[in-house]
PDB file of N, CA and C in Angstrom:
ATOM      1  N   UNK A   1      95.831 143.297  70.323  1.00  0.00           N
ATOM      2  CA  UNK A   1      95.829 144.464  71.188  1.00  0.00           C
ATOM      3  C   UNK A   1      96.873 144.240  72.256  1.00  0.00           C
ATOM      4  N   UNK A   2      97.857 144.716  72.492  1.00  0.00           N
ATOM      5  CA  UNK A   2      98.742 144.711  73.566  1.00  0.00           C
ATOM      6  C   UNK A   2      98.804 146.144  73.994  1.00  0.00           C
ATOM      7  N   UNK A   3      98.388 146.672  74.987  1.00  0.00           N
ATOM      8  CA  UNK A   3      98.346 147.878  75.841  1.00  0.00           C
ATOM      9  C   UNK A   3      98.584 147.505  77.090  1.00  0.00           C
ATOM     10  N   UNK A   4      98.821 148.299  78.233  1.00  0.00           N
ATOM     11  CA  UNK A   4      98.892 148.190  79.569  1.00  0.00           C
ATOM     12  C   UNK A   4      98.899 149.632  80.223  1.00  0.00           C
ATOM     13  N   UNK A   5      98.503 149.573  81.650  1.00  0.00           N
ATOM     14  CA  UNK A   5      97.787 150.248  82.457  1.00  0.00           C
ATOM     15  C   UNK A   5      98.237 149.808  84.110  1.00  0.00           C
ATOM     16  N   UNK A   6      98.503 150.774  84.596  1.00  0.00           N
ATOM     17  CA  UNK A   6      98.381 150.645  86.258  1.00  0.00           C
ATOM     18  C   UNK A   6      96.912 151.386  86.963  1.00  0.00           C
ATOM     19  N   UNK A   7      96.866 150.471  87.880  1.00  0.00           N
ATOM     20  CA  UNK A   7      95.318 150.686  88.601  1.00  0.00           C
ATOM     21  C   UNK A   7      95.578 150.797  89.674  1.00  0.00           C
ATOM     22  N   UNK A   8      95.121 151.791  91.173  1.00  0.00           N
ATOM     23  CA  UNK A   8      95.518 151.810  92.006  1.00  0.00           C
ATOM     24  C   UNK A   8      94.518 150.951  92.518  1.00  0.00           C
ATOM     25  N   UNK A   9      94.824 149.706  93.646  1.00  0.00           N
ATOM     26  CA  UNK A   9      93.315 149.310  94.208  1.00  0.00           C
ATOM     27  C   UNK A   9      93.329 150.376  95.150  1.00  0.00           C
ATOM     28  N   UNK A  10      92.204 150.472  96.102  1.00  0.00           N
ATOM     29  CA  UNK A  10      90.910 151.094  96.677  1.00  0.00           C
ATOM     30  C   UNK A  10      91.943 151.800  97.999  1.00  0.00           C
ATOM     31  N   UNK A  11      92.210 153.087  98.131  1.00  0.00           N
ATOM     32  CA  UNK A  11      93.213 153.463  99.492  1.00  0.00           C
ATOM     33  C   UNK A  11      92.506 152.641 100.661  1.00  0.00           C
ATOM     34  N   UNK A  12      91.414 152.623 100.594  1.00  0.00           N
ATOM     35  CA  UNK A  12      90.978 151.976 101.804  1.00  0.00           C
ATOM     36  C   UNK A  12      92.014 150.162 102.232  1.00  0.00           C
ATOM     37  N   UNK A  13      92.012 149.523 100.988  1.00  0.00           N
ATOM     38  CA  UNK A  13      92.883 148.464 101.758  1.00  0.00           C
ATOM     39  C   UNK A  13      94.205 148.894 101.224  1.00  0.00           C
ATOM     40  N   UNK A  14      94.817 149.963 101.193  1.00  0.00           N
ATOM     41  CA  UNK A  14      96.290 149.968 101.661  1.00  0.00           C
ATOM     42  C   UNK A  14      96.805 150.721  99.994  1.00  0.00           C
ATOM     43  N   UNK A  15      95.958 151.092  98.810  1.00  0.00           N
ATOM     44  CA  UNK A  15      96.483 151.863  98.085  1.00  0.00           C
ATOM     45  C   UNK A  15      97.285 150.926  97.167  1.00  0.00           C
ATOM     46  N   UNK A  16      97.755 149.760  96.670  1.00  0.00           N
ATOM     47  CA  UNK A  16      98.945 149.617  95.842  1.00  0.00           C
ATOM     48  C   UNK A  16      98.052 149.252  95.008  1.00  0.00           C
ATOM     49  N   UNK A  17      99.393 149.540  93.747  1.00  0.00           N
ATOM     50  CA  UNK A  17      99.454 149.475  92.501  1.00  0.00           C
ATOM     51  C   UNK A  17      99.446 148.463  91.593  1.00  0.00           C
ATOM     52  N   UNK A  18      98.937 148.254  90.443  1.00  0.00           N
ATOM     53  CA  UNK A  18      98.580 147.042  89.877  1.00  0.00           C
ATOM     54  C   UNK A  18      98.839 147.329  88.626  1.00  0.00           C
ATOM     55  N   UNK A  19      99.380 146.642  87.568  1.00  0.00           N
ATOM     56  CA  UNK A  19     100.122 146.937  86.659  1.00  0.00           C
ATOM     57  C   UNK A  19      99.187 145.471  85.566  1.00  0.00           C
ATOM     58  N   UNK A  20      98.227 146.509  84.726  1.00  0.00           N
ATOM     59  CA  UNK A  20      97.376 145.585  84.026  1.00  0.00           C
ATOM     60  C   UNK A  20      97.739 145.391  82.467  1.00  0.00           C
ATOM     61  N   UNK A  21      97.337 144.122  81.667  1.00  0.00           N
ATOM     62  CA  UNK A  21      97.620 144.149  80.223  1.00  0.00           C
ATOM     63  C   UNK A  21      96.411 144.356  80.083  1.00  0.00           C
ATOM     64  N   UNK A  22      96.072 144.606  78.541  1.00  0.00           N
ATOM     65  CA  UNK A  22      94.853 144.475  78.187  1.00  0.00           C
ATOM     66  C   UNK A  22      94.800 143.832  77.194  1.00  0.00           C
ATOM     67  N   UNK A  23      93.695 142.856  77.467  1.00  0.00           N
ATOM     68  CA  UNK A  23      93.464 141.734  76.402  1.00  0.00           C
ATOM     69  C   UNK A  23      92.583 141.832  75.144  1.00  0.00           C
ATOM     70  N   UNK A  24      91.454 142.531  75.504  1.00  0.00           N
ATOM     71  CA  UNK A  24      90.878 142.536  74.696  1.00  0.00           C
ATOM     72  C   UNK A  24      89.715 143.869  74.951  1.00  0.00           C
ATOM     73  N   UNK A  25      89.555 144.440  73.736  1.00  0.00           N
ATOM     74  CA  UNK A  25      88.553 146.136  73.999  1.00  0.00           C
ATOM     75  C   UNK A  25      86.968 145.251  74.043  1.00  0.00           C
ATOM     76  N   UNK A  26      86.779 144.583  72.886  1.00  0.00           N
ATOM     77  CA  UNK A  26      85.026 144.133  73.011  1.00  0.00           C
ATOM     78  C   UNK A  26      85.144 142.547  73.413  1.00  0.00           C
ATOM     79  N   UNK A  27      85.063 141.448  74.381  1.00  0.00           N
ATOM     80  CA  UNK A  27      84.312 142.527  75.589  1.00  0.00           C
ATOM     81  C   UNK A  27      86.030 143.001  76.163  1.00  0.00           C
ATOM     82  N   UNK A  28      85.431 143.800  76.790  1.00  0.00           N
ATOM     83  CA  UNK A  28      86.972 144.538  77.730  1.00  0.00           C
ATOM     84  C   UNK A  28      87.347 143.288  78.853  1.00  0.00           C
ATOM     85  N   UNK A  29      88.597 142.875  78.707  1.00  0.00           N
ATOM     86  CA  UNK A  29      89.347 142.138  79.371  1.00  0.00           C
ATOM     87  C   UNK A  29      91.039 142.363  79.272  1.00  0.00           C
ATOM     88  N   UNK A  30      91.276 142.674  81.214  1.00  0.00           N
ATOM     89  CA  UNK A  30      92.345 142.608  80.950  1.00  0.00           C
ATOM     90  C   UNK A  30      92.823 141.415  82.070  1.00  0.00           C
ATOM     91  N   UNK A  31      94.336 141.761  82.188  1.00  0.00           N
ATOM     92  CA  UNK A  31      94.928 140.434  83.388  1.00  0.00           C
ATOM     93  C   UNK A  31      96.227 141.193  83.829  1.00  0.00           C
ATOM     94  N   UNK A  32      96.563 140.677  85.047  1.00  0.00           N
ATOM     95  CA  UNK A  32      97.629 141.470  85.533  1.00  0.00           C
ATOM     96  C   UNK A  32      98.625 140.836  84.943  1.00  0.00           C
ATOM     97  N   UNK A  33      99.659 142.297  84.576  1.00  0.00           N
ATOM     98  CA  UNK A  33     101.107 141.961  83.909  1.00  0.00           C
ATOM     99  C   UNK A  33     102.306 141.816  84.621  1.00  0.00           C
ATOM    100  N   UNK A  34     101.623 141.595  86.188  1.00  0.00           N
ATOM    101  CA  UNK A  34     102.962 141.206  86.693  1.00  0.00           C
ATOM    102  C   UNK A  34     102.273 140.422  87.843  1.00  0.00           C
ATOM    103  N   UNK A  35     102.762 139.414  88.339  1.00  0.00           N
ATOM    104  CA  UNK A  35     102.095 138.639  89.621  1.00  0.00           C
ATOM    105  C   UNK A  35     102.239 139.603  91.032  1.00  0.00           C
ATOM    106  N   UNK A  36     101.305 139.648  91.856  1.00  0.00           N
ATOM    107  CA  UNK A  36     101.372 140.803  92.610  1.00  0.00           C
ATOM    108  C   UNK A  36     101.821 139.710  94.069  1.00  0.00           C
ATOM    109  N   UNK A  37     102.246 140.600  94.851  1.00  0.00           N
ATOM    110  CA  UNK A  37     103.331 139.662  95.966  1.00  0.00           C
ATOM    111  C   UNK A  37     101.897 138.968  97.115  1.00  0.00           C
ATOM    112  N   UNK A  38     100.956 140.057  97.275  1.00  0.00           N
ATOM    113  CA  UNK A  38      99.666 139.780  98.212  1.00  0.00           C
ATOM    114  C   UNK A  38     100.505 139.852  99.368  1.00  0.00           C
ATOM    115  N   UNK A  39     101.527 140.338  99.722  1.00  0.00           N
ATOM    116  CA  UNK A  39     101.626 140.754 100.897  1.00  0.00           C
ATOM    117  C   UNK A  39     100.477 142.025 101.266  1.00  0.00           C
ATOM    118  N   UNK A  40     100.806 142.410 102.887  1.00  0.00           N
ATOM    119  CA  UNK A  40      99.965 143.652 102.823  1.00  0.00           C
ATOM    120  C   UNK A  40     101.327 144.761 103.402  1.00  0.00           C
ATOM    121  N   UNK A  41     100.591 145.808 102.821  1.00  0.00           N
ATOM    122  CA  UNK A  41     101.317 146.956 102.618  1.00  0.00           C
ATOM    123  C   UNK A  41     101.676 147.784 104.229  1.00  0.00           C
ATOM    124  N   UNK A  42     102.266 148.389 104.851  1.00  0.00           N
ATOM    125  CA  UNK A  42     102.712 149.452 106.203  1.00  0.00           C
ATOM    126  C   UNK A  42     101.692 150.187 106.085  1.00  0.00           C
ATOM    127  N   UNK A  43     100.956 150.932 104.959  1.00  0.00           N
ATOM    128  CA  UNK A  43      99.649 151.605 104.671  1.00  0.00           C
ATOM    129  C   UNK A  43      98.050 150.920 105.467  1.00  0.00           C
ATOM    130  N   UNK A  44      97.973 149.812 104.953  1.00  0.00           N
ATOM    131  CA  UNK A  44      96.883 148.936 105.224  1.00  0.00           C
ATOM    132  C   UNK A  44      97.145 148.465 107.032  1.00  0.00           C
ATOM    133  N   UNK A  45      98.069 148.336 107.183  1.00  0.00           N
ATOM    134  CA  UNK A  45      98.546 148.290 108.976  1.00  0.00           C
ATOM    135  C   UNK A  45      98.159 149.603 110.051  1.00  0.00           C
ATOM    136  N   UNK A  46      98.398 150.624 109.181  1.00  0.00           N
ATOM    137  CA  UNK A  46      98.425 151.771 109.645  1.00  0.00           C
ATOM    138  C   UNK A  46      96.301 151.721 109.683  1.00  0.00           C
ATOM    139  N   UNK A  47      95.684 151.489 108.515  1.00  0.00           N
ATOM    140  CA  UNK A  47      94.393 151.663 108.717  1.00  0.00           C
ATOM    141  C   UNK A  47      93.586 150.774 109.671  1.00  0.00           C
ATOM    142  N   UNK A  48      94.804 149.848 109.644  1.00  0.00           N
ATOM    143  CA  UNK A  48      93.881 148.756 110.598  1.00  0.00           C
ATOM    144  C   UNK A  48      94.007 149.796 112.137  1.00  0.00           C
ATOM    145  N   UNK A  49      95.557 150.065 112.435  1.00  0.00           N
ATOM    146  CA  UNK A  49      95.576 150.401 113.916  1.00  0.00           C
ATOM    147  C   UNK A  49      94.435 151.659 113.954  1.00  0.00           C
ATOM    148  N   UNK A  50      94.441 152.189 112.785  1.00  0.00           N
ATOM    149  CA  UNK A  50      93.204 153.923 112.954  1.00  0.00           C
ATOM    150  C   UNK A  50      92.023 153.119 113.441  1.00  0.00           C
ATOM    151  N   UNK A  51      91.340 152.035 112.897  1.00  0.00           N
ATOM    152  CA  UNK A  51      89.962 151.674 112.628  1.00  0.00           C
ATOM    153  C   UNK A  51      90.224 150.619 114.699  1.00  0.00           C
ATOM    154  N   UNK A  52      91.144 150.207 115.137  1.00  0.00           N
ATOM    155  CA  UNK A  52      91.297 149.612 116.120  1.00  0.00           C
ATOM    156  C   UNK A  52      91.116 151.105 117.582  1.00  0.00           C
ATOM    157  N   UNK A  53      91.658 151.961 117.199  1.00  0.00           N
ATOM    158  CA  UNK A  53      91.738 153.410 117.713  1.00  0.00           C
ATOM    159  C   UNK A  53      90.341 153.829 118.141  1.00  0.00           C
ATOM    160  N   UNK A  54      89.835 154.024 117.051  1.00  0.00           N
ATOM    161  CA  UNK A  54      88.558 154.464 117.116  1.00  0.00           C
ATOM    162  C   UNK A  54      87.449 153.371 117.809  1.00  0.00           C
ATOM    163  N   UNK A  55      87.569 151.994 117.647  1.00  0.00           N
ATOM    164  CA  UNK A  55      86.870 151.231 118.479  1.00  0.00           C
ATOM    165  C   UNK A  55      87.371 151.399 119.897  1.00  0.00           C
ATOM    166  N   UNK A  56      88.393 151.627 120.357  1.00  0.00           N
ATOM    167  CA  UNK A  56      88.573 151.634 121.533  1.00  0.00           C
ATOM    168  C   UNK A  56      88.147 152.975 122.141  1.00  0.00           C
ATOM    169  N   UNK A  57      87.794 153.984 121.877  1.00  0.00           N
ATOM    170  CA  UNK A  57      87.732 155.420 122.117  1.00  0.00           C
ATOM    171  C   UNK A  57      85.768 155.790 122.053  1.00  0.00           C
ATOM    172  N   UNK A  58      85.262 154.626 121.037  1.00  0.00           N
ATOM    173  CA  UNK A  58      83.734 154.541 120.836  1.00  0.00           C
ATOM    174  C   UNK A  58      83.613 153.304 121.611  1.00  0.00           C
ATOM    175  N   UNK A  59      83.909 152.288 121.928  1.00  0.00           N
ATOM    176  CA  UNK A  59      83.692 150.890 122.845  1.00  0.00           C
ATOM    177  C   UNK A  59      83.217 150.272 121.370  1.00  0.00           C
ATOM    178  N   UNK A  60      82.953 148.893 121.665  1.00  0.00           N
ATOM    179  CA  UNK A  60      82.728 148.163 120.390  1.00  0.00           C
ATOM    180  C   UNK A  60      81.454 147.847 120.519  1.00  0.00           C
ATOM    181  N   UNK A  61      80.897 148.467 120.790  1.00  0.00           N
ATOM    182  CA  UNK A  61      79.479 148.427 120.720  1.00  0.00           C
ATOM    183  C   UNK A  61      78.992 149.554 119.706  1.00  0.00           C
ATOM    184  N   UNK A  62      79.175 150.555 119.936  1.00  0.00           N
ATOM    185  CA  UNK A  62      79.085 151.783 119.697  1.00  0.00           C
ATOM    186  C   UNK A  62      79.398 151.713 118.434  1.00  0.00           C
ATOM    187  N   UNK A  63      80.797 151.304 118.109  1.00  0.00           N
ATOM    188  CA  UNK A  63      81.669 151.589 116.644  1.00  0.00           C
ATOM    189  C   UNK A  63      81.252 150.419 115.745  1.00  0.00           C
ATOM    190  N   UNK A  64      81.129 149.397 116.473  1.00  0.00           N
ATOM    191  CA  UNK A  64      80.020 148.386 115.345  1.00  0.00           C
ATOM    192  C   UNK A  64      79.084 148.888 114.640  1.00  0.00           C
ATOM    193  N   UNK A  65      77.801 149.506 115.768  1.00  0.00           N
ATOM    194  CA  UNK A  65      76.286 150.025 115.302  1.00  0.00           C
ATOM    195  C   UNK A  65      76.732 151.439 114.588  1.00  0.00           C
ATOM    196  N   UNK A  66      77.559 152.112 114.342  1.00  0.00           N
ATOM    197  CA  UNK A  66      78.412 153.215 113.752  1.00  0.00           C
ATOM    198  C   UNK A  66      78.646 152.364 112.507  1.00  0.00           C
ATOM    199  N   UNK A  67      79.370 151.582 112.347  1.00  0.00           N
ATOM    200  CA  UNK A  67      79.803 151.159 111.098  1.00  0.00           C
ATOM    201  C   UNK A  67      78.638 150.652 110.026  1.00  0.00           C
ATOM    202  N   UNK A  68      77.542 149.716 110.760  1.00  0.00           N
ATOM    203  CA  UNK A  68      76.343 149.178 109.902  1.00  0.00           C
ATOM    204  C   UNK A  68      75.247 150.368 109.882  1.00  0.00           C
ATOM    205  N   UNK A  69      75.278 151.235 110.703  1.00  0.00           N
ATOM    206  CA  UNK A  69      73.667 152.032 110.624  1.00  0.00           C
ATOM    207  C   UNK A  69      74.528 153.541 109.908  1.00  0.00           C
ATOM    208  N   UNK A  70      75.863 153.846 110.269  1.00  0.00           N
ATOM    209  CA  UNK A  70      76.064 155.524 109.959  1.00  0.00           C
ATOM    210  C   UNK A  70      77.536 154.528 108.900  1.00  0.00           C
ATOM    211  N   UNK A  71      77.266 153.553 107.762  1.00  0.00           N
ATOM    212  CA  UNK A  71      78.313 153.408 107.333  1.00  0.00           C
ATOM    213  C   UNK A  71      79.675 154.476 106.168  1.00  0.00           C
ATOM    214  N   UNK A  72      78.348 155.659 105.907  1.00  0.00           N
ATOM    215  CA  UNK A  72      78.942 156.636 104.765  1.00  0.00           C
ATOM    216  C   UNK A  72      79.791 157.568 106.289  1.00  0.00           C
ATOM    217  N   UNK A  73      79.550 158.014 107.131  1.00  0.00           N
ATOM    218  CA  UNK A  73      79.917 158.520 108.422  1.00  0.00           C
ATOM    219  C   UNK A  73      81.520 157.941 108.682  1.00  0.00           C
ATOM    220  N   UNK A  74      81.583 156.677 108.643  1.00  0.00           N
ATOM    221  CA  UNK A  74      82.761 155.779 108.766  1.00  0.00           C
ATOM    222  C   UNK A  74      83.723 155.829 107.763  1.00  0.00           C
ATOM    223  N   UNK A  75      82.838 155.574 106.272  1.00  0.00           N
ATOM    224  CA  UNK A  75      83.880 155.942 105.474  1.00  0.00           C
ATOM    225  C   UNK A  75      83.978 157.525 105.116  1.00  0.00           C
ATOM    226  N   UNK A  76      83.735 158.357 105.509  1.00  0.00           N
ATOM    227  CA  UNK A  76      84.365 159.838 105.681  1.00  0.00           C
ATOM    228  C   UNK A  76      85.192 159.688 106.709  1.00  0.00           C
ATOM    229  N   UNK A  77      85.018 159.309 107.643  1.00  0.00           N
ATOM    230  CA  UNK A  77      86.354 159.440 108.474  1.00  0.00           C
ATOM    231  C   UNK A  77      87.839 158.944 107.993  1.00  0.00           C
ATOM    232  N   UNK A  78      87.524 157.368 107.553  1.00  0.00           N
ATOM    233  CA  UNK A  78      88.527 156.577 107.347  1.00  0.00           C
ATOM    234  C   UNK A  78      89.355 157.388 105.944  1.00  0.00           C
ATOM    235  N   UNK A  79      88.406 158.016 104.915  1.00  0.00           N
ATOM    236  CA  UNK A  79      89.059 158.727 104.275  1.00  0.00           C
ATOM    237  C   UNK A  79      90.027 159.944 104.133  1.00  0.00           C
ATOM    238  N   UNK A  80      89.664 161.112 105.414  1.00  0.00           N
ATOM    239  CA  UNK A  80      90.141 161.820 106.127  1.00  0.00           C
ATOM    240  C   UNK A  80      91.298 161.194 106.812  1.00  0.00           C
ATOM    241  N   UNK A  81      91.323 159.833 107.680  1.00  0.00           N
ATOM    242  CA  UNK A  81      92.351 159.686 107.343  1.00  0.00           C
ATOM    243  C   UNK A  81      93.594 159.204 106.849  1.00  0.00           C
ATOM    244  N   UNK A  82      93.256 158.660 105.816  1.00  0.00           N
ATOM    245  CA  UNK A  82      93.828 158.237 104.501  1.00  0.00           C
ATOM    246  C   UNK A  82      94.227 159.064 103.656  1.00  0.00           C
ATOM    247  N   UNK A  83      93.516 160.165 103.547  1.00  0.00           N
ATOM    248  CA  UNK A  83      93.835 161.212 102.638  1.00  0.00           C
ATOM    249  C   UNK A  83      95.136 162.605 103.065  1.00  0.00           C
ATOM    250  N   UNK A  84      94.143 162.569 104.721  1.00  0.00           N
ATOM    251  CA  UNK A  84      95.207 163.937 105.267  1.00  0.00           C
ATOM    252  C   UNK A  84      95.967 163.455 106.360  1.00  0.00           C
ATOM    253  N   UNK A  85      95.507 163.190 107.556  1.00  0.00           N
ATOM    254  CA  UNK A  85      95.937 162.424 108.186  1.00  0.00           C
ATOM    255  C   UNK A  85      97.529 161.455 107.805  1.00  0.00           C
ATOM    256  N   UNK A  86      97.706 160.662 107.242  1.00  0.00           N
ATOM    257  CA  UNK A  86      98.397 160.027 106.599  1.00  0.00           C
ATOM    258  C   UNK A  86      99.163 160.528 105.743  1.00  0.00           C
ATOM    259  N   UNK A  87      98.805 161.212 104.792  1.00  0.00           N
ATOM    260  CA  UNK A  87      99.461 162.033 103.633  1.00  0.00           C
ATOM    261  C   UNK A  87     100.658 163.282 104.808  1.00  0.00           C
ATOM    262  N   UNK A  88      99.991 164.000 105.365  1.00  0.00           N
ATOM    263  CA  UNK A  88     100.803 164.779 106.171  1.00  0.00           C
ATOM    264  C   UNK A  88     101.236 164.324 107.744  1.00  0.00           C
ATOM    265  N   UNK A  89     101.997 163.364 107.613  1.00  0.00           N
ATOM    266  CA  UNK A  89     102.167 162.748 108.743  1.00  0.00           C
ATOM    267  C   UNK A  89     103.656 163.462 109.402  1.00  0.00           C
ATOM    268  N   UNK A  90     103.967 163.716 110.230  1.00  0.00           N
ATOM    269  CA  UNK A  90     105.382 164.216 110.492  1.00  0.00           C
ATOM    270  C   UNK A  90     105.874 164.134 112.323  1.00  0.00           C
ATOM    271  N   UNK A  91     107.023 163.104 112.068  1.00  0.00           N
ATOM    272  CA  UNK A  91     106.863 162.195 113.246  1.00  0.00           C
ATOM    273  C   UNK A  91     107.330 163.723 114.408  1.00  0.00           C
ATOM    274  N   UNK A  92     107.844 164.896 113.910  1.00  0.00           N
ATOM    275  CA  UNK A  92     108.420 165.611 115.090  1.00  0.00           C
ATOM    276  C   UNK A  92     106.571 166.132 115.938  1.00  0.00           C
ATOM    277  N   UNK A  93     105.437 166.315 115.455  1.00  0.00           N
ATOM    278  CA  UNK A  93     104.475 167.076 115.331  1.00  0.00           C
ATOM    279  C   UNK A  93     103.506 165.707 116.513  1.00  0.00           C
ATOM    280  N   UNK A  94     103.348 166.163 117.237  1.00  0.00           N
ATOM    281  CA  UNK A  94     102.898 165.277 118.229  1.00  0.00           C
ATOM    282  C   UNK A  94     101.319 165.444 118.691  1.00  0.00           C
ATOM    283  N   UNK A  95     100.724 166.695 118.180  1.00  0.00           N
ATOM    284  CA  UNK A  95      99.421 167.062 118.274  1.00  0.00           C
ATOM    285  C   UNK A  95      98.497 166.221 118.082  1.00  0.00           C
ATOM    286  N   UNK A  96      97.174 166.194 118.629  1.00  0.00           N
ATOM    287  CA  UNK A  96      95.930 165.313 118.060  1.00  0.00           C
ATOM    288  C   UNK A  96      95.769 165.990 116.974  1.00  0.00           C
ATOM    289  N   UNK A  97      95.038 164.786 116.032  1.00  0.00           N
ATOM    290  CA  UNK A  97      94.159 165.076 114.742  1.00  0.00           C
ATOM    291  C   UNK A  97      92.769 164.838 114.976  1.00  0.00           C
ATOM    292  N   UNK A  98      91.770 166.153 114.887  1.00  0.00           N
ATOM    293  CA  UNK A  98      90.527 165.623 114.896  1.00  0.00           C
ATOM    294  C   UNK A  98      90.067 165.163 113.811  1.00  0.00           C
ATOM    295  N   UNK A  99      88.586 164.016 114.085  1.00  0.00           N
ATOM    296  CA  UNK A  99      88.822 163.155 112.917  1.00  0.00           C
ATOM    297  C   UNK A  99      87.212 163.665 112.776  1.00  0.00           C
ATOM    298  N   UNK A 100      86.543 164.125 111.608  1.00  0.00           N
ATOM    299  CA  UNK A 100      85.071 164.446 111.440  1.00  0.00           C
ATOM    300  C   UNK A 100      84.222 163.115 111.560  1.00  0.00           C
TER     301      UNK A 100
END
């Protein structure tokens, strides 16, 4: 079996791409077809400063007990902005983004 496949990992840590072989269908095994650098991505920087943002604006008290007790709450936000936020970014446009 020689096939291959790209996988995006998870937008949450930074979105890149992964470029898989596949080894075998029963059991399913594959392995990456190219060594990946493990740097981190301008994407994953950008989520850190959002998720640093929001602790400072909730205090870290607040955005801690937010993250463990309302954690689906957190990841709707962080997705929002990952998804729009980010996606439509445009450096002339200087407005706040509210974040749900």
């Amino acid at each position: 079996m020689s096939a291959a496949f790209l996988a995006e990992r998870s937008a949450l840590t930074g979105g890149s791409l992964i470029a898989y072989k596949i080894v075998s269908l029963k059991p399913l095994q594959v392995e990456e077809s190219a060594v990946g650098t493990g740097g981190l991505c301008g994407s994953a920087f950008l989520n850190y400063r959002f998720e640093e943002h929001v602790k400072s604006r909730l205090g870290h008290a607040r955005f801690n007990e937010m993250k463990v007790k309302k954690w689906k709450t957190w990841q709707m936000g962080l997705r929002y902005f990952e998804d729009f936020v980010k996606r439509n970014f445009n450096e002339d446009d200087d407005r706040e983004v509210p974040i749900p």
